[in-house]
N, C-alpha and C. Protein backbone atom coordinates (compact mmCIF):
# COMPACT_ATOMS: atom_id res chain seq x y z
N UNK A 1 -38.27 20.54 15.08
CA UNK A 1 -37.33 20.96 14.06
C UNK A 1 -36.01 20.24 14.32
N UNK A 2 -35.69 19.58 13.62
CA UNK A 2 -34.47 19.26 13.12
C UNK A 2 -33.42 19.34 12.39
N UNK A 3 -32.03 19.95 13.37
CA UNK A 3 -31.35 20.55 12.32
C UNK A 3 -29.85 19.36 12.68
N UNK A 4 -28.97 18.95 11.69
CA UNK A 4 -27.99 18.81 12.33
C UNK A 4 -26.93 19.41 11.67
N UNK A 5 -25.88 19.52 12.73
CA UNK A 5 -24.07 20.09 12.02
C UNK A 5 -23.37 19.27 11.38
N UNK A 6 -22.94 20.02 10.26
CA UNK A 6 -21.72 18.97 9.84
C UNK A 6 -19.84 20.03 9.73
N UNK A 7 -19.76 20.03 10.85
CA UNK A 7 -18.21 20.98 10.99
C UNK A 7 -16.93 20.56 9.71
N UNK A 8 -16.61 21.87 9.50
CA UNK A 8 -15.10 21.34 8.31
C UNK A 8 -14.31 22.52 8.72
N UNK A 9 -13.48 22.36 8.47
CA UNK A 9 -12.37 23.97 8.41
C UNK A 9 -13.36 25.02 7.74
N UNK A 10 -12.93 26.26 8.43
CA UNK A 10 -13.42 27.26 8.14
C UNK A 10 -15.21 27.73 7.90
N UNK A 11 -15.45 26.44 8.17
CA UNK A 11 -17.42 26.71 8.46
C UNK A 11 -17.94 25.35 8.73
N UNK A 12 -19.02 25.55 9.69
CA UNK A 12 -19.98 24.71 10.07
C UNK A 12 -21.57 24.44 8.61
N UNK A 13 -21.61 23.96 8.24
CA UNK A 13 -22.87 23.35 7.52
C UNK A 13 -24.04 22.62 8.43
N UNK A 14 -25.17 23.74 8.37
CA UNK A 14 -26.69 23.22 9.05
C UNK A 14 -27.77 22.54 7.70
N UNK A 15 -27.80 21.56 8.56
CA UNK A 15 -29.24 21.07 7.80
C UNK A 15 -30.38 20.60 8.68
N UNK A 16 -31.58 21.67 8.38
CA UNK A 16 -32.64 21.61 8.78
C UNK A 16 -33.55 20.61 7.93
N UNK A 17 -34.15 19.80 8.63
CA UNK A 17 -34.68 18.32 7.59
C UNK A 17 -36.33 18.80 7.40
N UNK A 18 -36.33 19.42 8.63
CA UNK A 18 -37.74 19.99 8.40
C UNK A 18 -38.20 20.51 7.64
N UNK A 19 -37.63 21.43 6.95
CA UNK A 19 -37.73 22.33 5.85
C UNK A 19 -37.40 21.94 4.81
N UNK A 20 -36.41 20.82 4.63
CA UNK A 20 -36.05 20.39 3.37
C UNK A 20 -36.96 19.95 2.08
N UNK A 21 -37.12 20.49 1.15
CA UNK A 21 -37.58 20.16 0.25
C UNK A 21 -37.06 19.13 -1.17
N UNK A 22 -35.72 18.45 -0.90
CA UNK A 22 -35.42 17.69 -1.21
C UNK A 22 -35.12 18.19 -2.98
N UNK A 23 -34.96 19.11 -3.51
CA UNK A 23 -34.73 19.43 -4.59
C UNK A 23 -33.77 19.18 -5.36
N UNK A 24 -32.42 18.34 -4.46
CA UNK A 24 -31.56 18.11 -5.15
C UNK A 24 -30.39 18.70 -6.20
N UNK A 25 -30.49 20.03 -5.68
CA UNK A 25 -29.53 20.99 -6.21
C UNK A 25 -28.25 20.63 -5.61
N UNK A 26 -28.40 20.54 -4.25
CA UNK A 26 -27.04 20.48 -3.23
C UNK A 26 -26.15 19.20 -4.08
N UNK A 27 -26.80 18.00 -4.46
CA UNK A 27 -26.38 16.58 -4.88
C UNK A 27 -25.81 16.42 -5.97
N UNK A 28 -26.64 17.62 -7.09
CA UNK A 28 -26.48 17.65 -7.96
C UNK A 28 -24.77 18.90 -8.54
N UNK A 29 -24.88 19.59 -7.81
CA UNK A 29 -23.89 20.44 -7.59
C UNK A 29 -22.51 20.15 -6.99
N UNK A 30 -22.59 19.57 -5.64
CA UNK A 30 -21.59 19.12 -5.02
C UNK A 30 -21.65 17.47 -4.82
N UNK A 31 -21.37 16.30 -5.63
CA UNK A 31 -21.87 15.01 -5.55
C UNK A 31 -21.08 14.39 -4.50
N UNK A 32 -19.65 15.12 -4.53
CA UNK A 32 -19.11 14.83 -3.12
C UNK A 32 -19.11 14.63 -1.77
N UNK A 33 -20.00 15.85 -1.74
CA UNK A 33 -20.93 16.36 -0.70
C UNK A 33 -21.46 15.55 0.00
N UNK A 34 -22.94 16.19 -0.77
CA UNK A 34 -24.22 15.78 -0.53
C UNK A 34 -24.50 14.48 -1.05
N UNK A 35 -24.71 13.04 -0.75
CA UNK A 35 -24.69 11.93 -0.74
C UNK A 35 -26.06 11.08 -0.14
N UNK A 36 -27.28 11.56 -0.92
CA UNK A 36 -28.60 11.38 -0.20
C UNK A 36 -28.57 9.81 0.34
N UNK A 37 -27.74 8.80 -0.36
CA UNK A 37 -28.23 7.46 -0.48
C UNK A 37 -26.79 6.26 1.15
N UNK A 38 -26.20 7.75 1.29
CA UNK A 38 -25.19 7.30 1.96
C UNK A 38 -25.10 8.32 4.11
N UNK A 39 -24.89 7.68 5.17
CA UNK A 39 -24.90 7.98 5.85
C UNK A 39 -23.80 7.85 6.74
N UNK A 40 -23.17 9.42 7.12
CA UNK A 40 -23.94 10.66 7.13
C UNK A 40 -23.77 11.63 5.47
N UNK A 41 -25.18 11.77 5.19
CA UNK A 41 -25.09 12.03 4.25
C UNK A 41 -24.80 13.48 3.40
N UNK A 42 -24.06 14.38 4.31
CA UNK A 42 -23.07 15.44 3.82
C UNK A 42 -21.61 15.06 4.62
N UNK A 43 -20.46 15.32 3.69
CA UNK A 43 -19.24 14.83 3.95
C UNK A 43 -18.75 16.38 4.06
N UNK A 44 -18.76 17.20 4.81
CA UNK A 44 -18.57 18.76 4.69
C UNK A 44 -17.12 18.21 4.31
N UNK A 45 -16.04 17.70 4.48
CA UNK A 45 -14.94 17.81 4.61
C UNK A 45 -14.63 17.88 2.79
N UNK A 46 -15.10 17.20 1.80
CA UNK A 46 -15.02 16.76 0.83
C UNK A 46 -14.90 18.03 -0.19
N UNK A 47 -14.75 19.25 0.54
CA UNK A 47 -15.04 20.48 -0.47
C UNK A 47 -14.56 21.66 0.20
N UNK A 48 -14.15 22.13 -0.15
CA UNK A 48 -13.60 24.07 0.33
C UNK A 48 -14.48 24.51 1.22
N UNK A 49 -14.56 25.13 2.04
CA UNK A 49 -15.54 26.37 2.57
C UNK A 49 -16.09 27.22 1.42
N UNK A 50 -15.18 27.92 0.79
CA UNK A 50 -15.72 28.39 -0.24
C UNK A 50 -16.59 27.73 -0.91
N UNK A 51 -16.46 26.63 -1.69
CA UNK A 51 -17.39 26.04 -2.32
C UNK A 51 -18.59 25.84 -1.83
N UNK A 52 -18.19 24.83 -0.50
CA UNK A 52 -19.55 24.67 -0.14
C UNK A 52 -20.63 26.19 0.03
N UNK A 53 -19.98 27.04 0.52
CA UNK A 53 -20.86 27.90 1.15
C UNK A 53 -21.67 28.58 -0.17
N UNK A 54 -20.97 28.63 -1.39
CA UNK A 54 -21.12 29.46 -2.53
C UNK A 54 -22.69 28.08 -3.33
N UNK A 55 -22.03 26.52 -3.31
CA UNK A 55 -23.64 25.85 -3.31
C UNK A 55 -24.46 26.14 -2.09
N UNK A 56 -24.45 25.94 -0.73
CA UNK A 56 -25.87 26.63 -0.17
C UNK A 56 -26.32 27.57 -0.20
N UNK A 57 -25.73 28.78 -0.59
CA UNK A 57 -26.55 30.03 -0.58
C UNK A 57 -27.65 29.94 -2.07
N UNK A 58 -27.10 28.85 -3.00
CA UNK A 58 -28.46 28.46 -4.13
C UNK A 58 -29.59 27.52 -3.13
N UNK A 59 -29.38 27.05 -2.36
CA UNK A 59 -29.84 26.11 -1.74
C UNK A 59 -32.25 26.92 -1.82
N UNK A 60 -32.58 26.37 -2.63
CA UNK A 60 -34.06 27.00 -2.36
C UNK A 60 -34.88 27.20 -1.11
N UNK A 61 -35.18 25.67 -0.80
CA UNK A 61 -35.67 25.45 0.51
C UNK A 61 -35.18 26.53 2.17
N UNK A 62 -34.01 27.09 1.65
CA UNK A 62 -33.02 27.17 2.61
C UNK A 62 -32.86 26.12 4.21
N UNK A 63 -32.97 24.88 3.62
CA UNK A 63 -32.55 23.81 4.90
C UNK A 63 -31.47 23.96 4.65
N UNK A 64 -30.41 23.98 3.68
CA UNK A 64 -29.10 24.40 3.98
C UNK A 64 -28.52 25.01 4.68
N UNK A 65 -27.87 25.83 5.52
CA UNK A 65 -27.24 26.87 6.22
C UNK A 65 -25.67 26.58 6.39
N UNK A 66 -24.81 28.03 6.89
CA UNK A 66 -23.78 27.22 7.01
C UNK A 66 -23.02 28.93 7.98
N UNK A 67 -22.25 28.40 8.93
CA UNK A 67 -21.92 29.57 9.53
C UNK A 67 -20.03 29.30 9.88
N UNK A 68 -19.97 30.38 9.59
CA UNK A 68 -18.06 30.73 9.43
C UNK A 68 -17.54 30.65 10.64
N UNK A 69 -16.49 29.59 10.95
CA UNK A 69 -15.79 29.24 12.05
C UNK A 69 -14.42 29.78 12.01
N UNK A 70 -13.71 30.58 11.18
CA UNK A 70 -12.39 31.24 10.69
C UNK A 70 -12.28 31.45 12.11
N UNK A 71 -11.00 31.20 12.81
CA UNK A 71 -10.59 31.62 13.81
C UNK A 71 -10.02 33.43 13.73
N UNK A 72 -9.86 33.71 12.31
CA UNK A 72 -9.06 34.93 11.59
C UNK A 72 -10.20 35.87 11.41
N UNK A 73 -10.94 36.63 12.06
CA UNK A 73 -11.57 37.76 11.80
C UNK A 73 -11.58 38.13 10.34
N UNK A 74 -10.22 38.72 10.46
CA UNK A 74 -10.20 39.49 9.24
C UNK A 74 -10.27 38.75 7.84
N UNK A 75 -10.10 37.35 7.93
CA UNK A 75 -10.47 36.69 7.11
C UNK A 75 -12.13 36.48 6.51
N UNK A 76 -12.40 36.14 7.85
CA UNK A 76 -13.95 35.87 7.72
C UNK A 76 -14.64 37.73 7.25
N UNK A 77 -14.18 38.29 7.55
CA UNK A 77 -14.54 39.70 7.14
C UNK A 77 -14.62 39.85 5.44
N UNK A 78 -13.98 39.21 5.03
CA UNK A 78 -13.77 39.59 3.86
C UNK A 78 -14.61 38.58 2.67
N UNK A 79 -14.94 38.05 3.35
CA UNK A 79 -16.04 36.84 2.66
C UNK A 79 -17.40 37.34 2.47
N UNK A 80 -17.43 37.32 1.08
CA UNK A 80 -18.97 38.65 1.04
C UNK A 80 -20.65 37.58 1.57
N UNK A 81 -21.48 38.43 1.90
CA UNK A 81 -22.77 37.75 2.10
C UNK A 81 -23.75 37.74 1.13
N UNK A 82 -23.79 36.71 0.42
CA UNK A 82 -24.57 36.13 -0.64
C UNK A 82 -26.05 35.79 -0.10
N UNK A 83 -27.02 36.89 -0.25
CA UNK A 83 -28.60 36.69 0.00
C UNK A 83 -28.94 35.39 -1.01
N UNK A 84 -29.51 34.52 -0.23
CA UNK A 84 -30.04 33.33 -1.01
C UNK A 84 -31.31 34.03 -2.09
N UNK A 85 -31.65 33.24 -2.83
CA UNK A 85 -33.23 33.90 -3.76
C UNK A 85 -34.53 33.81 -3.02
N UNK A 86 -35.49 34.11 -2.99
CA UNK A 86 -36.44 33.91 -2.21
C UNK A 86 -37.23 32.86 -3.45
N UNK A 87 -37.63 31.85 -2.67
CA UNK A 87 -38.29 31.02 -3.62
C UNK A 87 -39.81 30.67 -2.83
N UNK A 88 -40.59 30.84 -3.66
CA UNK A 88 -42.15 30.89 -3.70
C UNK A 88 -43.33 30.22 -4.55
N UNK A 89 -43.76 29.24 -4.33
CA UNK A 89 -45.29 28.53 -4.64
C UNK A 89 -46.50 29.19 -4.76
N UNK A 90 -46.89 29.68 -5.64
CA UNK A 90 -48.52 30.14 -5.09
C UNK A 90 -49.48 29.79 -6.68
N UNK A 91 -50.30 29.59 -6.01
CA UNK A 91 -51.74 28.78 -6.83
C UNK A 91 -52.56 30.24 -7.08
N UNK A 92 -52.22 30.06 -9.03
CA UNK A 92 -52.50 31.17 -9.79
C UNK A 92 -54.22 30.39 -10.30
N UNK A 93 -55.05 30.67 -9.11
CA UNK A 93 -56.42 29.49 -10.21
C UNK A 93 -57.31 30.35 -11.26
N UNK A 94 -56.99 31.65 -11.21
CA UNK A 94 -57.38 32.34 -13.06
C UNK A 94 -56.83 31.99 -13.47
N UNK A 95 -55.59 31.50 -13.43
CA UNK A 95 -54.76 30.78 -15.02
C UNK A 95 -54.68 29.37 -14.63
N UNK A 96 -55.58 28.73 -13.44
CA UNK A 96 -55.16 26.93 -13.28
C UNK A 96 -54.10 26.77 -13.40
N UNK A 97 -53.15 27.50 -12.49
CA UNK A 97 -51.95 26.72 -12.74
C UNK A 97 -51.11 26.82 -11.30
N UNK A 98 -50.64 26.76 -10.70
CA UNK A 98 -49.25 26.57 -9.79
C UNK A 98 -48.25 26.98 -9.95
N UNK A 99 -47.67 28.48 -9.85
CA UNK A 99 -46.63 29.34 -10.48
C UNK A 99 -45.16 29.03 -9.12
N UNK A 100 -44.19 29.35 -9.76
CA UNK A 100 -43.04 29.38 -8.78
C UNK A 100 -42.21 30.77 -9.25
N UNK A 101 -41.94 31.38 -8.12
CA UNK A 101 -41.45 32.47 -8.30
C UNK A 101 -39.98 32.74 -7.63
N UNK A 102 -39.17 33.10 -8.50
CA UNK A 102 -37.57 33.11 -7.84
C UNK A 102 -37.86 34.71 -7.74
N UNK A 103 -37.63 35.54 -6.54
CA UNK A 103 -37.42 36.97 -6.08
C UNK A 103 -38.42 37.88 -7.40
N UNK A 104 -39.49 36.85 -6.85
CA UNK A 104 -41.02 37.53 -7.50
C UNK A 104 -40.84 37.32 -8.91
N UNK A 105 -39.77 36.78 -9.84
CA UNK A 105 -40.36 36.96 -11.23
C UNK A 105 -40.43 35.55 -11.45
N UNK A 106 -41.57 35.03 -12.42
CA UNK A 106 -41.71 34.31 -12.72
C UNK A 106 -41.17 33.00 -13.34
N UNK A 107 -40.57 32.28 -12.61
CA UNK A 107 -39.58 30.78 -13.11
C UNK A 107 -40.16 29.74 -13.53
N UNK A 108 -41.91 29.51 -13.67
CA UNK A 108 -42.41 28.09 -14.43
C UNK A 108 -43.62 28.23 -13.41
N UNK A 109 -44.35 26.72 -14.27
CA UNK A 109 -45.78 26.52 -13.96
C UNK A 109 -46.02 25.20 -14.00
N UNK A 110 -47.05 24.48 -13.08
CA UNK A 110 -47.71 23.53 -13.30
C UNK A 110 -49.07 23.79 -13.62
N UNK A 111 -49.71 23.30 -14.75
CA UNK A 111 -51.00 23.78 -15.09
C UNK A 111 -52.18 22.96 -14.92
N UNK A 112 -53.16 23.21 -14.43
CA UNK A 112 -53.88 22.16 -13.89
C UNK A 112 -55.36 22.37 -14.30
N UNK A 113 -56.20 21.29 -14.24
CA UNK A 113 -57.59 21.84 -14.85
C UNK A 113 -58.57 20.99 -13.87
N UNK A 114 -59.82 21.58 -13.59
CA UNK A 114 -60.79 21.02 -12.33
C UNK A 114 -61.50 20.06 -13.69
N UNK A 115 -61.57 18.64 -12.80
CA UNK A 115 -62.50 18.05 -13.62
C UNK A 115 -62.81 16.99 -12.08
N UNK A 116 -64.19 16.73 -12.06
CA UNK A 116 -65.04 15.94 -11.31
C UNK A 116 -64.43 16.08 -9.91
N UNK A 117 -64.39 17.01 -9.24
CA UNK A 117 -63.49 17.51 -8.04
C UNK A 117 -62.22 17.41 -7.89
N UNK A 118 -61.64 16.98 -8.97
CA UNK A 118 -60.04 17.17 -8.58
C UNK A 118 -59.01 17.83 -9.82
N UNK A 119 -57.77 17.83 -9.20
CA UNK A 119 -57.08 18.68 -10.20
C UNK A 119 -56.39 17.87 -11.36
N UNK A 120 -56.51 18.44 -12.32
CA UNK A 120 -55.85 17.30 -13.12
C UNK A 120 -54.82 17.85 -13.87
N UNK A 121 -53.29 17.48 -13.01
CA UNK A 121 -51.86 18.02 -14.03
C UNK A 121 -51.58 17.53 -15.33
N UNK A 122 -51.57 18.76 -15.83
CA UNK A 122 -50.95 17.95 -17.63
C UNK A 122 -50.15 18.86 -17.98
N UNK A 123 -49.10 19.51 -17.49
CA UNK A 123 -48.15 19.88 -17.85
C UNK A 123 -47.23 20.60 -16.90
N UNK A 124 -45.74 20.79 -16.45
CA UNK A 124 -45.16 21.59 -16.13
C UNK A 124 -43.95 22.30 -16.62
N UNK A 125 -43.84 23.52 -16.39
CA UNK A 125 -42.85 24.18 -17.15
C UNK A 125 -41.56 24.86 -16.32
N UNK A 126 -40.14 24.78 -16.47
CA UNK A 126 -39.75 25.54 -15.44
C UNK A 126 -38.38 26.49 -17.23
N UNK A 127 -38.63 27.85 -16.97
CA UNK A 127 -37.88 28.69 -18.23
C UNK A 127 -36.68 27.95 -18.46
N UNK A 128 -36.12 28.56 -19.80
CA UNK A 128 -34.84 27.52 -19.65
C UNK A 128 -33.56 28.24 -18.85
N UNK A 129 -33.71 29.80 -18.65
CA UNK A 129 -33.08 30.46 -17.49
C UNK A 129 -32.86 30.05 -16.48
N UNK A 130 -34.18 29.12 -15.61
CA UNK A 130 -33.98 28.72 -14.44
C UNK A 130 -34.12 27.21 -14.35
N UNK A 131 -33.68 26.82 -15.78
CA UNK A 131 -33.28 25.23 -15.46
C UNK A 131 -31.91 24.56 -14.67
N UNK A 132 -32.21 23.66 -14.30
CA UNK A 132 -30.73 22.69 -13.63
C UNK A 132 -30.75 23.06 -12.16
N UNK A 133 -31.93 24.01 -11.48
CA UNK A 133 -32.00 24.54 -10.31
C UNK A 133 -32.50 23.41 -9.19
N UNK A 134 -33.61 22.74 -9.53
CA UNK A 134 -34.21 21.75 -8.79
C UNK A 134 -35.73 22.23 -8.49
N UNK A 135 -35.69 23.81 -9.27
CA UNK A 135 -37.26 23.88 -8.95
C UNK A 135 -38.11 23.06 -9.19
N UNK A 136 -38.22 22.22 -10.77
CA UNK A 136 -39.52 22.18 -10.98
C UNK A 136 -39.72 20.95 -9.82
N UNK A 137 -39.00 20.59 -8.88
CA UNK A 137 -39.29 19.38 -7.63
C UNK A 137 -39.92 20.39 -6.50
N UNK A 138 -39.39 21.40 -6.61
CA UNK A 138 -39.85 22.76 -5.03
C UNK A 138 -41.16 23.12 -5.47
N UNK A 139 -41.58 23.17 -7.19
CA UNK A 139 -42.52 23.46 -7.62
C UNK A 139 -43.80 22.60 -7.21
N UNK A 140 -43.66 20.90 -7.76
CA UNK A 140 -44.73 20.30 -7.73
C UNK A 140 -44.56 20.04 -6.21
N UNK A 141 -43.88 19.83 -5.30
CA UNK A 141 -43.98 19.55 -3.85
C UNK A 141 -45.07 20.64 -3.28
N UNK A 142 -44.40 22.20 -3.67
CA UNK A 142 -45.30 22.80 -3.19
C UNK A 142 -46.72 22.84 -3.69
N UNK A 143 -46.81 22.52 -4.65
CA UNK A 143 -48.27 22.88 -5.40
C UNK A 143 -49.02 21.53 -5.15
N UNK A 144 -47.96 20.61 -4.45
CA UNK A 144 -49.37 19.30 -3.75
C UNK A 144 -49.50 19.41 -2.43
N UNK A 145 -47.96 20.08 -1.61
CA UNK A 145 -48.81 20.85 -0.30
C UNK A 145 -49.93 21.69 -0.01
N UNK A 146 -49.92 22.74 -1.03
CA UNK A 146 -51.25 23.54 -0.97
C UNK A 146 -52.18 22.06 -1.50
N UNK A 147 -52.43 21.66 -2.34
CA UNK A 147 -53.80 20.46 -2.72
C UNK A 147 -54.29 19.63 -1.44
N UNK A 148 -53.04 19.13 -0.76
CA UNK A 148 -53.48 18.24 0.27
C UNK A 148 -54.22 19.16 1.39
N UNK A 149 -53.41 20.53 1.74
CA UNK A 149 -54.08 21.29 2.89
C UNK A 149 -55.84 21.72 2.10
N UNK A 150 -55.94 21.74 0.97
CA UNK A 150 -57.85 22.07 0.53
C UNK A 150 -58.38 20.74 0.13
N UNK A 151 -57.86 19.66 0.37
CA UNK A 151 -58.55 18.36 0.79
C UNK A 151 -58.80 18.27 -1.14
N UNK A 152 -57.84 18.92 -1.60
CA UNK A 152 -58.80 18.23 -3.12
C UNK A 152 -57.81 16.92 -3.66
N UNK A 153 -58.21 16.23 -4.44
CA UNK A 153 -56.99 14.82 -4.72
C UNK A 153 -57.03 15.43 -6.25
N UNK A 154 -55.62 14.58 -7.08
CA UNK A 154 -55.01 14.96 -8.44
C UNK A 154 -55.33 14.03 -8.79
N UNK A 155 -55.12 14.44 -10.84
CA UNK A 155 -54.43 13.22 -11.52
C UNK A 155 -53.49 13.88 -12.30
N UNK A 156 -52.64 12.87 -12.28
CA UNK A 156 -51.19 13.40 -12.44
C UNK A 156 -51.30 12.87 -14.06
N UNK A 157 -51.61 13.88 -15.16
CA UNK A 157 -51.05 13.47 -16.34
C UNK A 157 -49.78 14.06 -16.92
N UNK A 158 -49.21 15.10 -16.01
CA UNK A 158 -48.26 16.12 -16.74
C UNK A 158 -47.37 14.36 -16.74
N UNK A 159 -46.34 14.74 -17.44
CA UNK A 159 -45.31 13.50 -17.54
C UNK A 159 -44.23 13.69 -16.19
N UNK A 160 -43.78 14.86 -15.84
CA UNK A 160 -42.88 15.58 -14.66
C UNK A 160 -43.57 14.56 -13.61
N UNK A 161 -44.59 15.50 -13.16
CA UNK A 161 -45.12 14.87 -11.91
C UNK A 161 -45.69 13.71 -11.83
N UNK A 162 -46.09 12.81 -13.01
CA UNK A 162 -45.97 11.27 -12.98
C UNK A 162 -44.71 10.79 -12.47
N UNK A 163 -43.64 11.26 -13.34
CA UNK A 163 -42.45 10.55 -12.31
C UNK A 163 -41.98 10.58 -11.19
N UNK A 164 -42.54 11.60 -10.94
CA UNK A 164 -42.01 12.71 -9.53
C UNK A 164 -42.80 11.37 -8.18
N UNK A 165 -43.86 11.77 -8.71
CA UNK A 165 -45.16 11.05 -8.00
C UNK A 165 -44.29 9.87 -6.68
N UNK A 166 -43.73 8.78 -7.45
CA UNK A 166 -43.34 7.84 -7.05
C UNK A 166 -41.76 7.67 -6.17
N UNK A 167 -41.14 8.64 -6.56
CA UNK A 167 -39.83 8.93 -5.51
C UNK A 167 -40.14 9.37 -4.87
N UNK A 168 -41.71 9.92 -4.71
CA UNK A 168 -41.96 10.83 -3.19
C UNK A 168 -43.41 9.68 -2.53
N UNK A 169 -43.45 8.92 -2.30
CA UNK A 169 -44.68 7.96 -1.60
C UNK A 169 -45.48 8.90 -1.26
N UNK A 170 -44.95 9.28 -0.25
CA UNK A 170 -46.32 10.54 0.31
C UNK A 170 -46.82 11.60 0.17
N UNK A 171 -46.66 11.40 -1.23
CA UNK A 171 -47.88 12.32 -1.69
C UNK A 171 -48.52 11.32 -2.91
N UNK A 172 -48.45 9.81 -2.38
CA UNK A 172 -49.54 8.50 -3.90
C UNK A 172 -51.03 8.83 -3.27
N UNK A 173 -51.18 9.53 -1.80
CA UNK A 173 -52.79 9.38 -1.38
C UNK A 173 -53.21 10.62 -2.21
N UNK A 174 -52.78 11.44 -2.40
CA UNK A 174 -53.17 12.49 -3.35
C UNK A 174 -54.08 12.13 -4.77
N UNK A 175 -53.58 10.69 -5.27
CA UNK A 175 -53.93 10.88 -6.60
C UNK A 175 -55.19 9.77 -6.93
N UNK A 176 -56.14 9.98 -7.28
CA UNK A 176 -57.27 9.47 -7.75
C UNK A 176 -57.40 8.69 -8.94
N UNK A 177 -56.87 7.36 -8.02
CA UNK A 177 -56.71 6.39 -9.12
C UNK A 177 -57.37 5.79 -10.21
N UNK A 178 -58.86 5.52 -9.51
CA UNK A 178 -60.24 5.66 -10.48
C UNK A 178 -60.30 6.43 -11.80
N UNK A 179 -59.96 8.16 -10.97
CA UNK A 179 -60.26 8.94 -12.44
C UNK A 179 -59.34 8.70 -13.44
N UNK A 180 -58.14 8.52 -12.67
CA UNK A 180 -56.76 8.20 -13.84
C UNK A 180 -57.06 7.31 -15.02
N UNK A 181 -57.40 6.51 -14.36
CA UNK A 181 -57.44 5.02 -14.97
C UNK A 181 -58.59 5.03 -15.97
N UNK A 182 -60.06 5.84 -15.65
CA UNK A 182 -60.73 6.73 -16.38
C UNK A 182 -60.42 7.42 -17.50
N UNK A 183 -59.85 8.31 -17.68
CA UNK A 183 -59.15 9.10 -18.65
C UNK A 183 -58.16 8.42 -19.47
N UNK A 184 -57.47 7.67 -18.78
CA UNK A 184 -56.02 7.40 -19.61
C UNK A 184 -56.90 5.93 -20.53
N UNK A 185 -58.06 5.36 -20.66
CA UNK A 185 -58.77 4.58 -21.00
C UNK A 185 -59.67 5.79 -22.05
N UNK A 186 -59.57 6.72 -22.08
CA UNK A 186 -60.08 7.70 -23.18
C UNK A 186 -59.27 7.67 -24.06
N UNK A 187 -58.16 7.74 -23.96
CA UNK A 187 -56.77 8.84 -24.55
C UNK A 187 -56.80 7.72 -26.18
């Protein structure tokens, strides 16, 4: 596990890489910040305590963290504790699909259908409630972690996870190029 600090006034910022799911909320939220393409690539200094701390507690994955250095007690006392959401993957296969769940209610789907042993995505959905979050990336990551751990391979027709596909390399052994190339020669 790998975590490292990034210290600023009034709080320390942890990032655990291990856990990271790369969703891009943090980047997208604080661009100051979080700076995926630049190293070191959080500038804690670039933003309030407040701020920052108020984007990681959205943080999904929770590789974010961040812990209060206020030398002032009574300061740090008064800074309320914001429970992050619990965010959750699980493979709904009566409905073929790959659900994501923000604090159990339902935030979107990848829908998938068995054809010649593998799964074949053609669509994902994330509500428009819980858009601009970075799920539907926590979504398909997780729903090709579970695929790779039951040894089954995809084809990626949803349009999402076609694009997705390729900013993430490792998960291209996943996809069954044959059948693709198969089908999309139907269409």
């Amino acid at each position: 596990m790998t975590i490292r600090d990034y210290p600023t006034e009034g709080l320390t910022v942890h990032w655990n890489a291990s856990i990271c799911q790369h969703s891009g909320i943090c980047a997208g939220t604080l661009p100051r910040v979080f700076r995926p393409s630049e190293r070191p690539w959080i500038d804690a200094d670039a933003a309030s305590a407040e701020q920052l701390a108020a984007m990681i507690d959205t943080c999904p994955s929770r590789a974010l963290s961040y812990t209060w250095t206020s030398t002032d007690e009574a300061e740090a006392a008064e800074v309320p504790e914001v429970e992050a959401p619990v965010v959750e993957v699980i493979n709904a296969p009566e409905r073929e699909r790959y659900e994501i769940l923000v604090d159990g209610a339902l935030a979107g789907f990848t829908h998938y259908m068995p054809h010649e042993g593998c799964l074949v995505f053609d669509h994902t959905l994330i509500k428009e409630n819980y858009s601009g979050r970075g799920l539907a990336s926590v979504l398909v990551r997780g729903a090709l972690d579970d695929v790779r751990a039951s040894g089954v391979r995809i084809v990626p027709l949803c349009e999402y996870m076609a694009g997705w596909l390729p900013k993430h390399p490792d998960y291209e052994d996943l996809v069954d190029r044959d059948l693709l190339m198969r089908i999309l020669a139907t269409a």
